[in-house]
Protein backbone atom coordinates (compact mmCIF):
# COMPACT_ATOMS: atom_id res chain seq x y z
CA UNK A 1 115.95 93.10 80.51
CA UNK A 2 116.66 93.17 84.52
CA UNK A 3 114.63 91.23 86.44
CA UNK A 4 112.64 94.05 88.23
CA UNK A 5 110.18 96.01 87.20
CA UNK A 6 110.50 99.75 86.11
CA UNK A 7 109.98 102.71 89.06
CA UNK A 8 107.11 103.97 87.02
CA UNK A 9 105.08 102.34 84.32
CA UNK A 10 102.01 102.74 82.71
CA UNK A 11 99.32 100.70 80.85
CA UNK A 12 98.25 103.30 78.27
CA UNK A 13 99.96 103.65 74.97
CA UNK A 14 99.99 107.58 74.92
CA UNK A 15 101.97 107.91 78.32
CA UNK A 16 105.33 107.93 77.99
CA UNK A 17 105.77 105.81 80.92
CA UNK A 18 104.38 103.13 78.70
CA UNK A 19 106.72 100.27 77.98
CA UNK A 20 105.63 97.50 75.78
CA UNK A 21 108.15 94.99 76.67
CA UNK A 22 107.63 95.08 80.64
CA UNK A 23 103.72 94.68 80.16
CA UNK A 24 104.06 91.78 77.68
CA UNK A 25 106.31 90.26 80.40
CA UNK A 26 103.45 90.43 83.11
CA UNK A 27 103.76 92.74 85.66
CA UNK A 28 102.13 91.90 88.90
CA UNK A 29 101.03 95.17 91.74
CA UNK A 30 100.98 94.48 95.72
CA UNK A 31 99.52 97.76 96.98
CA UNK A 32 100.00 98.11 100.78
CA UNK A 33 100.24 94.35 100.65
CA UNK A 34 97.19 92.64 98.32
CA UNK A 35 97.27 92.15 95.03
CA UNK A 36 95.74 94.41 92.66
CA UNK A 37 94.19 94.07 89.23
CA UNK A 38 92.84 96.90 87.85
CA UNK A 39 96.06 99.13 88.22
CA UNK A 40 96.13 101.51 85.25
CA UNK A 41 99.28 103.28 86.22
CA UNK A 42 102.30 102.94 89.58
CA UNK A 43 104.75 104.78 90.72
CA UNK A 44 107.51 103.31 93.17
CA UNK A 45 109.51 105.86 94.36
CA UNK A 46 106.38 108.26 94.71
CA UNK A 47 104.86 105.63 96.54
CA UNK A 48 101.50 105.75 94.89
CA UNK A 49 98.91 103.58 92.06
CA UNK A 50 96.17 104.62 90.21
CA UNK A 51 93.55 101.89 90.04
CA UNK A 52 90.59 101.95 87.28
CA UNK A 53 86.75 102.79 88.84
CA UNK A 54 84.85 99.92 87.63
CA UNK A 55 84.06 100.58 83.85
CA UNK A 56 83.32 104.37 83.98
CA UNK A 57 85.19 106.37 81.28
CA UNK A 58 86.04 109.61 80.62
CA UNK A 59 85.10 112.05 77.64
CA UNK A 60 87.85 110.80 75.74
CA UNK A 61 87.10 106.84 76.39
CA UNK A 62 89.87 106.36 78.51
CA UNK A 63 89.04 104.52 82.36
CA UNK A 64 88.32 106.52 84.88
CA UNK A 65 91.23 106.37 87.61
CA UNK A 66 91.46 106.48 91.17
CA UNK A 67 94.89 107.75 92.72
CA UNK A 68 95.88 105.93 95.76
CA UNK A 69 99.37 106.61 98.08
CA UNK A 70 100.84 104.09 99.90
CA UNK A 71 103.25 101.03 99.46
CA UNK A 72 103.72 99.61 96.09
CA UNK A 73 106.09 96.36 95.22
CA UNK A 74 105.98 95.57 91.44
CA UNK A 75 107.32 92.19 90.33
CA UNK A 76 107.29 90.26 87.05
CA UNK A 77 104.43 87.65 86.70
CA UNK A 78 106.83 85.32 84.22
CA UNK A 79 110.58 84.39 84.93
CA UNK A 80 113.56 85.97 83.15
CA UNK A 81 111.99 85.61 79.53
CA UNK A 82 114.81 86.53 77.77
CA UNK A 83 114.96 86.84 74.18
């Protein structure tokens, strides 16, 4: 595994940006600088994250998401795990 994260990844199992092995890892958001917690889904190149709102959910029990644009800078929360 490279040490940077993938352009796109997502934290639910039924996209298929999902990617087990990257989220085990940790992966850490900066969105337009601060640190974000609640980030359900990025994109890099697209330059945009979509963040949970609080603990609504939707008809189908999945968060409710907010989609925000602007500068996004993924990074791994644990060093070169390799296995």
């Amino acid at each position: 595994m490279t040490d940077t994260p993938p352009d796109r990844l997502a934290a639910n199992p039924n996209s298929p940006f999902y990617d087990e092995k990257a989220l085990e890892r940790g992966v850490g958001v900066r969105f337009k600088g601060v640190e974000k917690t609640n980030v359900e889904e990025y994109c890099v190149s697209e330059g945009w994250v979509r963040l949970s709102a609080g603990k609504t959910l939707d008809r189908a029990g999945n968060p409710m998401t907010v989609k925000l644009k602007g500068t996004v800078e993924p990074y791994f929360r644990d060093p070169s795990a390799e296995v």
